[in-house]
C-alpha atoms as a PDB file:
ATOM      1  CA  UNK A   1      10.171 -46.966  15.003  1.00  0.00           C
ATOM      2  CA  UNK A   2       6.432 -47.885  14.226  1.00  0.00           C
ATOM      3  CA  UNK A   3       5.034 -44.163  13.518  1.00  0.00           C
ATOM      4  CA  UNK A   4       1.656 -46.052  13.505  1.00  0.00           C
ATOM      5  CA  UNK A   5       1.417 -47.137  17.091  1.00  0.00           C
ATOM      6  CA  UNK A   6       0.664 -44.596  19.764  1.00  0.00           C
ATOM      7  CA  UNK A   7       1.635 -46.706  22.233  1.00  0.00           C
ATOM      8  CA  UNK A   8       5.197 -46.956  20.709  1.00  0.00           C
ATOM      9  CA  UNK A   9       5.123 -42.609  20.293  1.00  0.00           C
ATOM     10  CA  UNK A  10       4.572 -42.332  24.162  1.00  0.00           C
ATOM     11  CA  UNK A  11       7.319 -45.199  25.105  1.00  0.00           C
ATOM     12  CA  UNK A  12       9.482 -42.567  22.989  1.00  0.00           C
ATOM     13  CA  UNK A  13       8.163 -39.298  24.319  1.00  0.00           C
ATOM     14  CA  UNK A  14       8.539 -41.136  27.980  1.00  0.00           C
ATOM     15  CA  UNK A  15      12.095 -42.117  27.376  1.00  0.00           C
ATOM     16  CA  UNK A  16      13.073 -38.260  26.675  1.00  0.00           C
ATOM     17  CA  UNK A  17      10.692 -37.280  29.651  1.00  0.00           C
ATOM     18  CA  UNK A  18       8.909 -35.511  26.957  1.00  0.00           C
ATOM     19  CA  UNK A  19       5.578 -34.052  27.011  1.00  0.00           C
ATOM     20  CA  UNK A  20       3.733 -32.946  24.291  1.00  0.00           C
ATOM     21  CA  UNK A  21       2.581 -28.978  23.645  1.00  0.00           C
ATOM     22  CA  UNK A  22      -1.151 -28.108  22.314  1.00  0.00           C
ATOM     23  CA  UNK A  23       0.200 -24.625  21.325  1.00  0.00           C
ATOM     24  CA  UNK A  24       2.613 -25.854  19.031  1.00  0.00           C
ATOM     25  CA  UNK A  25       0.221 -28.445  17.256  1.00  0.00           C
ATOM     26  CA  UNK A  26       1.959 -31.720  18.382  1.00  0.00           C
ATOM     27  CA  UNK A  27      -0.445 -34.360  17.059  1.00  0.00           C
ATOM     28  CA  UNK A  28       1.334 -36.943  15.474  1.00  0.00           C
ATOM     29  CA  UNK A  29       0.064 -38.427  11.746  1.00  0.00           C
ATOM     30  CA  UNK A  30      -0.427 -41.862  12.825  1.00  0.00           C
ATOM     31  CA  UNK A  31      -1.969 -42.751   9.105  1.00  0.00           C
ATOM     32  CA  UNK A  32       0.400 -44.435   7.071  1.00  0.00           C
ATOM     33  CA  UNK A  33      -0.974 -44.328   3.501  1.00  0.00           C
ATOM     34  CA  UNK A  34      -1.751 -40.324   4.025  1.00  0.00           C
ATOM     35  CA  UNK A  35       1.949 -39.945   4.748  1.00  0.00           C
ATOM     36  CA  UNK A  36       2.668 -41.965   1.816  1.00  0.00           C
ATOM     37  CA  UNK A  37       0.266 -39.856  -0.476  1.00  0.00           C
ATOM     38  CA  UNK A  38       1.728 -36.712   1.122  1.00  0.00           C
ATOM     39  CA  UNK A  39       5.311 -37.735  -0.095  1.00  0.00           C
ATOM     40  CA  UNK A  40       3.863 -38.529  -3.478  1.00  0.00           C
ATOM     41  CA  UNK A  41       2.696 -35.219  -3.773  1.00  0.00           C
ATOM     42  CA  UNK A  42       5.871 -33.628  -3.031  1.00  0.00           C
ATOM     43  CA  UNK A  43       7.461 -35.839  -5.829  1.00  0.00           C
ATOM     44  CA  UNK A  44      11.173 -35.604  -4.502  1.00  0.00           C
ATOM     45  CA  UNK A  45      14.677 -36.595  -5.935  1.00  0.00           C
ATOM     46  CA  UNK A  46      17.832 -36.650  -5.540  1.00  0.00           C
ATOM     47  CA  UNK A  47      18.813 -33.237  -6.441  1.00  0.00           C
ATOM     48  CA  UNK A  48      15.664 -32.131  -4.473  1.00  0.00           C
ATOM     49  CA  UNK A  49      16.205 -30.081  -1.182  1.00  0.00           C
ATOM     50  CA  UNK A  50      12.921 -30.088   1.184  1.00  0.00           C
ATOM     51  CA  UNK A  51      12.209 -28.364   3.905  1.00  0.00           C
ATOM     52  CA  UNK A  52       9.635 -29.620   6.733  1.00  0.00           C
ATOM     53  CA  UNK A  53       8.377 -27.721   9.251  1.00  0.00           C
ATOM     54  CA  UNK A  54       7.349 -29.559  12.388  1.00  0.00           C
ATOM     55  CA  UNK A  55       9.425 -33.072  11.875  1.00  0.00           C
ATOM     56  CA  UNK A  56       7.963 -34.577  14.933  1.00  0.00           C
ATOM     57  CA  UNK A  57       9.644 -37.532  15.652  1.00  0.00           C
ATOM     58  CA  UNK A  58      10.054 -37.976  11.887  1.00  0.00           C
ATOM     59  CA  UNK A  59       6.929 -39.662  10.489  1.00  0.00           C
ATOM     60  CA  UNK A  60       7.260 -38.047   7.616  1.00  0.00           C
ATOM     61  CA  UNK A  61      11.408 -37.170   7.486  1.00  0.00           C
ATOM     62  CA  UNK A  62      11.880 -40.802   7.286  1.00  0.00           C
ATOM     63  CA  UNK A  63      10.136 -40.361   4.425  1.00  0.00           C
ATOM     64  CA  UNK A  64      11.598 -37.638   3.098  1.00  0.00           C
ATOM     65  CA  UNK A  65      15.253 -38.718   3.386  1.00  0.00           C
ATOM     66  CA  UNK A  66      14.810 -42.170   1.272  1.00  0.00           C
ATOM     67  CA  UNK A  67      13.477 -39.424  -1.478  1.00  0.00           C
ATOM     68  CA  UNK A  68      15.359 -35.908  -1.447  1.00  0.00           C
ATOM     69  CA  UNK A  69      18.949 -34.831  -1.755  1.00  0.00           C
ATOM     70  CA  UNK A  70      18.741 -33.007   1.607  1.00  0.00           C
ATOM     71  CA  UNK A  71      16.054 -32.557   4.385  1.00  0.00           C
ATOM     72  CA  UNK A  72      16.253 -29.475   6.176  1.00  0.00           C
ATOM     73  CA  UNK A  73      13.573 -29.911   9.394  1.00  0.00           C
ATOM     74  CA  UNK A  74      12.242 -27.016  10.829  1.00  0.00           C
ATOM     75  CA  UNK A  75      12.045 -27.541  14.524  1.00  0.00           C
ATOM     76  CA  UNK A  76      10.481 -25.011  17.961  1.00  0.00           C
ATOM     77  CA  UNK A  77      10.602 -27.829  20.932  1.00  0.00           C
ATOM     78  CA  UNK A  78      14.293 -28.578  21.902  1.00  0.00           C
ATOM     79  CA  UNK A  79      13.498 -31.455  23.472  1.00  0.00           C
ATOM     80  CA  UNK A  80      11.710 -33.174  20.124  1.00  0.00           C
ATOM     81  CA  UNK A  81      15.259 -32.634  18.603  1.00  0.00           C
ATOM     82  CA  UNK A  82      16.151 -34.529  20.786  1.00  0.00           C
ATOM     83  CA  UNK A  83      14.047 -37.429  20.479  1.00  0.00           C
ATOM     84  CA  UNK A  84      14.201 -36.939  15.982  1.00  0.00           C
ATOM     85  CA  UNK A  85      18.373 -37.084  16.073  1.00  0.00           C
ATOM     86  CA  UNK A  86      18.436 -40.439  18.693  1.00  0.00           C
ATOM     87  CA  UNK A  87      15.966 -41.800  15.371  1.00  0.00           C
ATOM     88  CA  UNK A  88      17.788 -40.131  12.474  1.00  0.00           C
ATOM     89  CA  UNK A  89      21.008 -38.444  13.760  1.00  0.00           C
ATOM     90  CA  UNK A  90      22.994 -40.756  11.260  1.00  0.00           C
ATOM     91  CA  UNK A  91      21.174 -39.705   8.263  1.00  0.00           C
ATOM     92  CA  UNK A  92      23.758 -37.350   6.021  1.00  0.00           C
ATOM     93  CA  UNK A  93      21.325 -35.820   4.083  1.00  0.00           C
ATOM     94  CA  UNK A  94      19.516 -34.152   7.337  1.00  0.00           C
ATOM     95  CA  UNK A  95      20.141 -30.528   8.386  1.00  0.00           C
ATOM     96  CA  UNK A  96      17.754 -29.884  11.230  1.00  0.00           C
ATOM     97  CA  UNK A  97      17.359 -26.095  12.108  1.00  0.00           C
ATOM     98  CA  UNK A  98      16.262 -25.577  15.847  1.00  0.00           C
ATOM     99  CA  UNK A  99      13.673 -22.247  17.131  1.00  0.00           C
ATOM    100  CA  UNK A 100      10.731 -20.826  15.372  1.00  0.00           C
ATOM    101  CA  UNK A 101      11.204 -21.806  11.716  1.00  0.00           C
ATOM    102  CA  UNK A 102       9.832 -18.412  10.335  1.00  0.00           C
ATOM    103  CA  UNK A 103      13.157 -16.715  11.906  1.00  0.00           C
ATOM    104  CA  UNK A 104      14.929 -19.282  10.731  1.00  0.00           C
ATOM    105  CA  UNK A 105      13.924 -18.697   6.748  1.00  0.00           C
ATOM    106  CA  UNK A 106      16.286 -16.363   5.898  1.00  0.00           C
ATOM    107  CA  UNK A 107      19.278 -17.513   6.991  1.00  0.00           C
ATOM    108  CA  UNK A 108      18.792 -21.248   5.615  1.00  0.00           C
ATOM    109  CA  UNK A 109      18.419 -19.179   2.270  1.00  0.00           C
ATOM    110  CA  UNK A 110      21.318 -17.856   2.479  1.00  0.00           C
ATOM    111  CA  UNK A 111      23.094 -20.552   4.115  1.00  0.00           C
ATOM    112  CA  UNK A 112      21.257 -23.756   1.393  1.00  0.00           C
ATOM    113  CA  UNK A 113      19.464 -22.200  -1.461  1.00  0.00           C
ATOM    114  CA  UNK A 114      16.010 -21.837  -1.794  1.00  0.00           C
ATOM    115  CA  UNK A 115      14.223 -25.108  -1.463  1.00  0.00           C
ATOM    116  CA  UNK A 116      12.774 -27.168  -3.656  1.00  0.00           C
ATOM    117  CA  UNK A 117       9.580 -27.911  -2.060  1.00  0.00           C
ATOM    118  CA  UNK A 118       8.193 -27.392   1.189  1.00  0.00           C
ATOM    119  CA  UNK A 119       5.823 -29.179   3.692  1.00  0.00           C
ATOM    120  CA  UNK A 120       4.615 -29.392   6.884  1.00  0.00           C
ATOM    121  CA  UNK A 121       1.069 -30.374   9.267  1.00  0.00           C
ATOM    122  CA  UNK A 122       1.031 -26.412  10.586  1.00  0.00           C
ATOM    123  CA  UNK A 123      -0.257 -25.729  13.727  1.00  0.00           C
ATOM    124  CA  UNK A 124      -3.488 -23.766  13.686  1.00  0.00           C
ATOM    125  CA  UNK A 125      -2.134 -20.528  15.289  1.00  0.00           C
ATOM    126  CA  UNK A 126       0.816 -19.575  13.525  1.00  0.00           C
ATOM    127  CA  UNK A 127      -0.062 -21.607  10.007  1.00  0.00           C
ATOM    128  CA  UNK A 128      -1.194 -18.397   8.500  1.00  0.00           C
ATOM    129  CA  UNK A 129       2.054 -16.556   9.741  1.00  0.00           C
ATOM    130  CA  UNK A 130       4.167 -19.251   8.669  1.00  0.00           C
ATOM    131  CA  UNK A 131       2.876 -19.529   4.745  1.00  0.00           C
ATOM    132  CA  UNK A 132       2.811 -15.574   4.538  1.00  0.00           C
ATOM    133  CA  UNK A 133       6.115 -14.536   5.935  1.00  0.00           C
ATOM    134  CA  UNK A 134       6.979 -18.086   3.197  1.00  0.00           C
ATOM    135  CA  UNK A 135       5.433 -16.194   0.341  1.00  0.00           C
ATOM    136  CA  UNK A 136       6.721 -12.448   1.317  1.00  0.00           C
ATOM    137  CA  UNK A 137      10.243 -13.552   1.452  1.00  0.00           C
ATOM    138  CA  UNK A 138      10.148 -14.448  -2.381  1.00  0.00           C
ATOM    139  CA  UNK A 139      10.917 -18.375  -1.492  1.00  0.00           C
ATOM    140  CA  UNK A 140       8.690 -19.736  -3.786  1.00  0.00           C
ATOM    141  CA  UNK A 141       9.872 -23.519  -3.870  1.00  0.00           C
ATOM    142  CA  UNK A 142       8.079 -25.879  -6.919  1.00  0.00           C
ATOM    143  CA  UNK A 143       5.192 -26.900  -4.170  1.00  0.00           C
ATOM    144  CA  UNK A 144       4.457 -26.633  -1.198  1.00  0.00           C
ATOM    145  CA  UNK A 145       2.243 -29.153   0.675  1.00  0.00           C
ATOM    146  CA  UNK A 146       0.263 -28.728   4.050  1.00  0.00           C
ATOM    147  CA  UNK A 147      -1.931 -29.898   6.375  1.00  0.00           C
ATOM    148  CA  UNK A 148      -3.924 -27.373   8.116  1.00  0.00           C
ATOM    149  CA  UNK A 149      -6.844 -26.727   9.965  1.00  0.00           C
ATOM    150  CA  UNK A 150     -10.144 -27.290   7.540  1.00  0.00           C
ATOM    151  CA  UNK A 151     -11.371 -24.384   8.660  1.00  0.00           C
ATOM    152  CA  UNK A 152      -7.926 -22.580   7.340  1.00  0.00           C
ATOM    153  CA  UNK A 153      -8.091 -24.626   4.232  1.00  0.00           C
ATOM    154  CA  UNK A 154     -11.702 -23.246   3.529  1.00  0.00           C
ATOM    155  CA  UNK A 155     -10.410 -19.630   4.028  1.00  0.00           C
ATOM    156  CA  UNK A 156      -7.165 -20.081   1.988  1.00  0.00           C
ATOM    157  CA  UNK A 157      -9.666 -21.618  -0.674  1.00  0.00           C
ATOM    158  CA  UNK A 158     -12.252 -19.591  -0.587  1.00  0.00           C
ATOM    159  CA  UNK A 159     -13.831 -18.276  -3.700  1.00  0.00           C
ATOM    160  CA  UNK A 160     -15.486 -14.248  -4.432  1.00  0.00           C
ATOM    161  CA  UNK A 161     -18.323 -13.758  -2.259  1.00  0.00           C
ATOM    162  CA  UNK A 162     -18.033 -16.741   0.242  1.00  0.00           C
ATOM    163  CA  UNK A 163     -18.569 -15.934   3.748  1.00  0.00           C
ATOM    164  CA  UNK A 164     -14.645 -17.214   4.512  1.00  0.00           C
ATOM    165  CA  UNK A 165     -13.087 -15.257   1.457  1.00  0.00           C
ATOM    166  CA  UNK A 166     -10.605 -12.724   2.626  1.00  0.00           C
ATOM    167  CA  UNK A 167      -7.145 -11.016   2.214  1.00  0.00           C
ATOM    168  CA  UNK A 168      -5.580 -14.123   3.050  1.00  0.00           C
ATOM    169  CA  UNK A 169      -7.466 -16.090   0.472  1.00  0.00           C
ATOM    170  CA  UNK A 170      -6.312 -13.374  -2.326  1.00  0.00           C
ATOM    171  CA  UNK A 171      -3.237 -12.806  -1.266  1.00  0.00           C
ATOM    172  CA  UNK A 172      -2.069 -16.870  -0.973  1.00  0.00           C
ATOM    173  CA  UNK A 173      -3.890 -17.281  -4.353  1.00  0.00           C
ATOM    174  CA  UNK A 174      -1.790 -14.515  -6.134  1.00  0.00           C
ATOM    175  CA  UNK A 175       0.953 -16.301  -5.495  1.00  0.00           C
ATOM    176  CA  UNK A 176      -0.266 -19.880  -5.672  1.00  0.00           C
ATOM    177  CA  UNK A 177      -2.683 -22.378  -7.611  1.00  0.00           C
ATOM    178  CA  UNK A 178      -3.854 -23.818  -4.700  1.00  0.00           C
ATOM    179  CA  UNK A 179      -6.017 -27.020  -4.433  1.00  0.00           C
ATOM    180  CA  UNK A 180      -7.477 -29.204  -1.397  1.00  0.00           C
ATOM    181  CA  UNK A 181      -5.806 -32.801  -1.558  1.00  0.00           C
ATOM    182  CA  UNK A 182      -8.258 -34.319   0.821  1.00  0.00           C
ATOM    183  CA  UNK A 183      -9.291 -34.247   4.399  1.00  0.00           C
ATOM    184  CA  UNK A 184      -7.860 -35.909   7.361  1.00  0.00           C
ATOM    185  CA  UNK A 185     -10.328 -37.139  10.353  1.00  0.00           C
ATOM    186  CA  UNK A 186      -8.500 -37.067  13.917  1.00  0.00           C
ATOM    187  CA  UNK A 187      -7.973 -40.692  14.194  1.00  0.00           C
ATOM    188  CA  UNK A 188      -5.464 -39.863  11.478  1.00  0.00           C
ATOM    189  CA  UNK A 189      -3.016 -38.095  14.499  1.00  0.00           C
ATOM    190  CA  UNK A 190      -2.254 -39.038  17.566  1.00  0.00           C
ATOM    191  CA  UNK A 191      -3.001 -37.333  20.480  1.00  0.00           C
ATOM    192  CA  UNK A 192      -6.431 -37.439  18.671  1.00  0.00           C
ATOM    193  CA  UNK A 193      -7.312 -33.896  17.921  1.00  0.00           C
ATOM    194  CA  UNK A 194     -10.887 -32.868  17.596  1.00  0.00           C
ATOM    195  CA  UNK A 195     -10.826 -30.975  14.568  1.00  0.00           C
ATOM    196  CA  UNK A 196     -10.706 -32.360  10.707  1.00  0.00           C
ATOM    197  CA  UNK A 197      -7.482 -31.514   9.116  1.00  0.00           C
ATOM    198  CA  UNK A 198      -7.141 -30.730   5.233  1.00  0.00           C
ATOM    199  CA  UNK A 199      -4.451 -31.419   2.591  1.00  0.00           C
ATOM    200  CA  UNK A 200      -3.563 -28.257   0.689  1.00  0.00           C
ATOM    201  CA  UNK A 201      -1.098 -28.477  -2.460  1.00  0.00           C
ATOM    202  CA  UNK A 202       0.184 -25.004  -3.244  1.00  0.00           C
ATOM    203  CA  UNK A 203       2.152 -24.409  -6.658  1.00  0.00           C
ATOM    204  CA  UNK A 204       3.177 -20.934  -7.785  1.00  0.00           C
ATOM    205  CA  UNK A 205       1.851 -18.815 -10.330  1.00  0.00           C
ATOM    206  CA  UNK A 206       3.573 -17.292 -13.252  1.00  0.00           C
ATOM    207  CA  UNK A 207       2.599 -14.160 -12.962  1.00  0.00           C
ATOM    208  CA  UNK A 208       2.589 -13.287  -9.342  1.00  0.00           C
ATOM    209  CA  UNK A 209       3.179  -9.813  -7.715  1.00  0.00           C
ATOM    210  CA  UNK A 210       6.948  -9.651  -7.805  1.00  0.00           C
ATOM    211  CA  UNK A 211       9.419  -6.718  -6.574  1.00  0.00           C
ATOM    212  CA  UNK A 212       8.087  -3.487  -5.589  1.00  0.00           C
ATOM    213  CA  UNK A 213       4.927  -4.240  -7.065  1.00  0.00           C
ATOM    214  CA  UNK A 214       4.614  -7.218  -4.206  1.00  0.00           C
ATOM    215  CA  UNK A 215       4.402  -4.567  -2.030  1.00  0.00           C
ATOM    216  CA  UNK A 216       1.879  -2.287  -3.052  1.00  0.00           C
ATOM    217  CA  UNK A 217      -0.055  -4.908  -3.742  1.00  0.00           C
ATOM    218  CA  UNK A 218       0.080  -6.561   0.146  1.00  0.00           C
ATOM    219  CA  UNK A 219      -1.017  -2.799   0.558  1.00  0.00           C
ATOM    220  CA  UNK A 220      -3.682  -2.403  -1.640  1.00  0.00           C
ATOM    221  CA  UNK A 221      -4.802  -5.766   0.125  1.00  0.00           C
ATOM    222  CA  UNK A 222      -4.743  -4.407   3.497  1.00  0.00           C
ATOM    223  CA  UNK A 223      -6.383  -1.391   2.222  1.00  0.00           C
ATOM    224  CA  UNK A 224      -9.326  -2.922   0.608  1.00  0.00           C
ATOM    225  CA  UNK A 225     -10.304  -5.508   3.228  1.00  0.00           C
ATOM    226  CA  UNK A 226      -9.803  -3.227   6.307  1.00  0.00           C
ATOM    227  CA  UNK A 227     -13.334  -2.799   6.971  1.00  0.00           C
ATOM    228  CA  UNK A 228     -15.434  -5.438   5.339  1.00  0.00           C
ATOM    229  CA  UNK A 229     -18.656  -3.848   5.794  1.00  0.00           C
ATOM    230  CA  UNK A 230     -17.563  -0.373   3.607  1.00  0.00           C
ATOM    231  CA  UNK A 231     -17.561  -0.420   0.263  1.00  0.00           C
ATOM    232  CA  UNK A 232     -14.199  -0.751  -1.605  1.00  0.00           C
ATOM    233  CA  UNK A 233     -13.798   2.499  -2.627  1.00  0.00           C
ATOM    234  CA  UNK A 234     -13.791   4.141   0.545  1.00  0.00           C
ATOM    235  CA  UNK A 235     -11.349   1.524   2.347  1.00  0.00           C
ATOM    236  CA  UNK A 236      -9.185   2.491  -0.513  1.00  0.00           C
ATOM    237  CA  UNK A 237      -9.127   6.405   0.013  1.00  0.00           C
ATOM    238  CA  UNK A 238      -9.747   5.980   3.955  1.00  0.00           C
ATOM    239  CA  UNK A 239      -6.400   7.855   5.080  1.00  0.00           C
ATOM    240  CA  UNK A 240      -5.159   9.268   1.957  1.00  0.00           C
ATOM    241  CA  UNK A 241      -5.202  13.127   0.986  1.00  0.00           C
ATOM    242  CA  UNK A 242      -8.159  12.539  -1.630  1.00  0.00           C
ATOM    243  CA  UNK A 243      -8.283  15.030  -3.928  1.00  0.00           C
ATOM    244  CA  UNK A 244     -10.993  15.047  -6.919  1.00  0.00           C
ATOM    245  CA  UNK A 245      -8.831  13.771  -9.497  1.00  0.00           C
ATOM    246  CA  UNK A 246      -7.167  11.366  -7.070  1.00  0.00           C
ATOM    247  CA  UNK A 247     -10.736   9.711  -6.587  1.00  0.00           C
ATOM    248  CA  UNK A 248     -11.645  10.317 -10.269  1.00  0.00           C
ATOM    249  CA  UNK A 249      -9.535   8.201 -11.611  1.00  0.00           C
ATOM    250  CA  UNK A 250     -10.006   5.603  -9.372  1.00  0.00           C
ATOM    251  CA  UNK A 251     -13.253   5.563 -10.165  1.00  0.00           C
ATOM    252  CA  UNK A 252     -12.537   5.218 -14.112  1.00  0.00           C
ATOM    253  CA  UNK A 253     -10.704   2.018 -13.013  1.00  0.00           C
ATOM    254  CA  UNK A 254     -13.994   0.771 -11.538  1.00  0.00           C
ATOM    255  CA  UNK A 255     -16.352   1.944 -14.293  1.00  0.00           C
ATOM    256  CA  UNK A 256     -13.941   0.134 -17.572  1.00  0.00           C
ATOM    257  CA  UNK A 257     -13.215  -3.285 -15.510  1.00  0.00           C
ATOM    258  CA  UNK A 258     -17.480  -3.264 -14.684  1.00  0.00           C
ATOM    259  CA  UNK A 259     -16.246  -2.760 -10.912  1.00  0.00           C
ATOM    260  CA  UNK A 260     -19.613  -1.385  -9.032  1.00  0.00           C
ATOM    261  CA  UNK A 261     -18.728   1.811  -7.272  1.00  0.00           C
ATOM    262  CA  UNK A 262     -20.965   0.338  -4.304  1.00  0.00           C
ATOM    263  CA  UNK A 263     -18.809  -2.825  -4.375  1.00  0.00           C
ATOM    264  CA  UNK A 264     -17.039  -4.167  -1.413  1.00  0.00           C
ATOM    265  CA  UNK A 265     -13.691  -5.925  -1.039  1.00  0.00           C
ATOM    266  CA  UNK A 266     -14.962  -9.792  -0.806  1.00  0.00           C
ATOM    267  CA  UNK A 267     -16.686  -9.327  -4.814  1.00  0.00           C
ATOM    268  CA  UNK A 268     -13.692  -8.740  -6.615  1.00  0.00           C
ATOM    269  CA  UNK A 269     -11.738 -12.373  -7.675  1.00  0.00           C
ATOM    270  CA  UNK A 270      -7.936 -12.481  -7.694  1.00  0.00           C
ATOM    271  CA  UNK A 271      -7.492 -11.367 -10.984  1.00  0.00           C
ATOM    272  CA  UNK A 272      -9.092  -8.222 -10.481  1.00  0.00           C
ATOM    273  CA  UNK A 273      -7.276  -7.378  -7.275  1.00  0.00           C
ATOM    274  CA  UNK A 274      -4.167  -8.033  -9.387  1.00  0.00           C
ATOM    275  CA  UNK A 275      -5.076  -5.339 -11.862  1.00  0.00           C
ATOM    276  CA  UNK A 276      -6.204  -2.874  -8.986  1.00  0.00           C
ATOM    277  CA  UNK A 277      -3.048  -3.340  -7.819  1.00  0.00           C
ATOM    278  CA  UNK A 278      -0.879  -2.903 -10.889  1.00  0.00           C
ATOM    279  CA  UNK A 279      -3.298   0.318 -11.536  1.00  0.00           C
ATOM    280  CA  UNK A 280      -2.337   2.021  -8.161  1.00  0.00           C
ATOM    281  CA  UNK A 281       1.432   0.757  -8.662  1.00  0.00           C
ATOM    282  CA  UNK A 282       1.269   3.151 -11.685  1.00  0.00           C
ATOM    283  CA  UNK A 283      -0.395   5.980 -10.312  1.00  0.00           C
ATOM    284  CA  UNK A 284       2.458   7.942  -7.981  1.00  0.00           C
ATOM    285  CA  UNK A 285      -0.142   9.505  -5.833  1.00  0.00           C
ATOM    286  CA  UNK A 286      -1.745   6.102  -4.820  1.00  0.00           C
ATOM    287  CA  UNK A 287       1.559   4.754  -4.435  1.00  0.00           C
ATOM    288  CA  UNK A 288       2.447   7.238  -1.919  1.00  0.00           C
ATOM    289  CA  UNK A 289      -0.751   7.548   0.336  1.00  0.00           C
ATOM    290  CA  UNK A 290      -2.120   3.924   0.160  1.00  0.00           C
ATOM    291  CA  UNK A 291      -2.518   2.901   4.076  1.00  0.00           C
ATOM    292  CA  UNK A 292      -3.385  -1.027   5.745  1.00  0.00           C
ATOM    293  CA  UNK A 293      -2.575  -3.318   8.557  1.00  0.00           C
ATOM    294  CA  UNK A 294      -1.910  -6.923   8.854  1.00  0.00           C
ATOM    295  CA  UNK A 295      -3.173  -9.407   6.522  1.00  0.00           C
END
């Protein structure tokens, strides 16, 4: 199979009377040295198990398999299963898990192990989903590579103050030091999308929220960024029975880390949302009444 030609793709996609689904992200990565330079920065062996979301038609698994002790593919469209196991059905080292792959974490866990890396081109409306439910599950494999949306890759990226910095960004970047590996036009994929797509390498940290901490920190998180245009300090009592010494010593916390009272969520960098967090962890009355949605 030439994963280069798009005229060989839609012989394939014909044969399996196939057709391909914008709300699942099907564009195809056509561009042979970025799927090279994508495997490189996986860095596979042979005691290696990967897991890819989205194989495709198995641009990449190809790949993957010549490199890795097992591939475990990630796979929503029944039919492309179809089409990826008349290519690579005879490959041992394949396990290919079929429906949504964020229901399908778990029980590959517990079934495999926790992988050893982890990649996949995302599709732009569940990408976020995907990487967070990745990173609240405690799988943390040695790296994780992606290709997402530029626009995502700015936001997961984004530094204190930007315009795109947000809960995401701090909460992917508490977890993960997590660099852009270059940009991919849409003559890279096939069907041609009209976006530019970006390389992200994610690697995790040492000291990332673990345990019950994780969790009030997703909550302090929440908390802080629920209403971008109040200052901190209010987002954080918003919903809790304040008392005077409740806010008191929240405000102490401000005043001996040089956190403005005035300040709002988007100023404070990671580090300092980790010690905010780790702060409230230890104070039983925060712990009890801190409040937030969705990241």
């Amino acid at each position: 199979m030439n994963y280069d030609s798009p005229k060989e793709i839609r012989k394939l996609l014909e044969s399996h009377g196939l057709a391909l689904k914008k709300r699942w992200g099907q564009n195809f990565l056509i561009n042979r040295s970025a799927r090279l330079r994508i495997a490189d920065l996986i860095g596979s062996s042979a005691s290696d198990t990967v897991w890819e979301i989205g194989p495709g038609l198995g641009a990449m698994t190809t790949l993957l398999l010549e490199r890795a002790g097992r591939v475990i593919a990630f796979e929503i469209d029944y039919g492309m299963i179809r089409a990826l196991l008349s290519l690579l059905g005879s490959a041992q080292n394949l396990v290919v898990r079929d429906g949504d792959a964020i229901t399908r974490f778990a029980d590959t866990v517990a079934e495999f192990g926790k992988p050893g890396s982890i990649l996949g081109n995302l599709p732009y409306s569940s990408a976020s989903k995907i990487i967070s439910t990745i990173i609240e599950q405690g799988i943390k494999p040695r790296v994780m590579i992606f290709t997402v949306q530029k626009e995502l890759a700015q936001r997961i990226c984004a530094r204190p103050g930007s315009k795109n910095y947000s809960s995401f960004s701090v909460f992917c970047q508490a977890y993960f030091d997590i660099k852009g590996s270059g940009d991919l036009s849409g003559g890279s994929f096939y069907p041609e999308p009209e976006v530019v797509s970006t390389v992200i390498s994610m690697i995790p940290c040492k000291d990332a929220p673990d345990g019950e901490y994780a969790g009030i920190f997703t909550k302090i998180l929440r908390s802080g960024f629920s209403s971008r245009r109040k200052m901190l300090l209010r987002n954080l009592l918003a919903g809790a029975a304040v008392d005077d010494s409740l806010k008191e010593r929240l405000c102490a916390f401000f005043r001996e880390n040089s956190i403005s009272e005035k300040a709002r969520a988007e100023e404070l960098d990671v580090a300092t949302w980790t010690r905010l967090a780790r702060f409230c962890a230890g104070d039983p009355a925060f712990k009890a009444e801190i409040k937030g949605e969705n990241i």
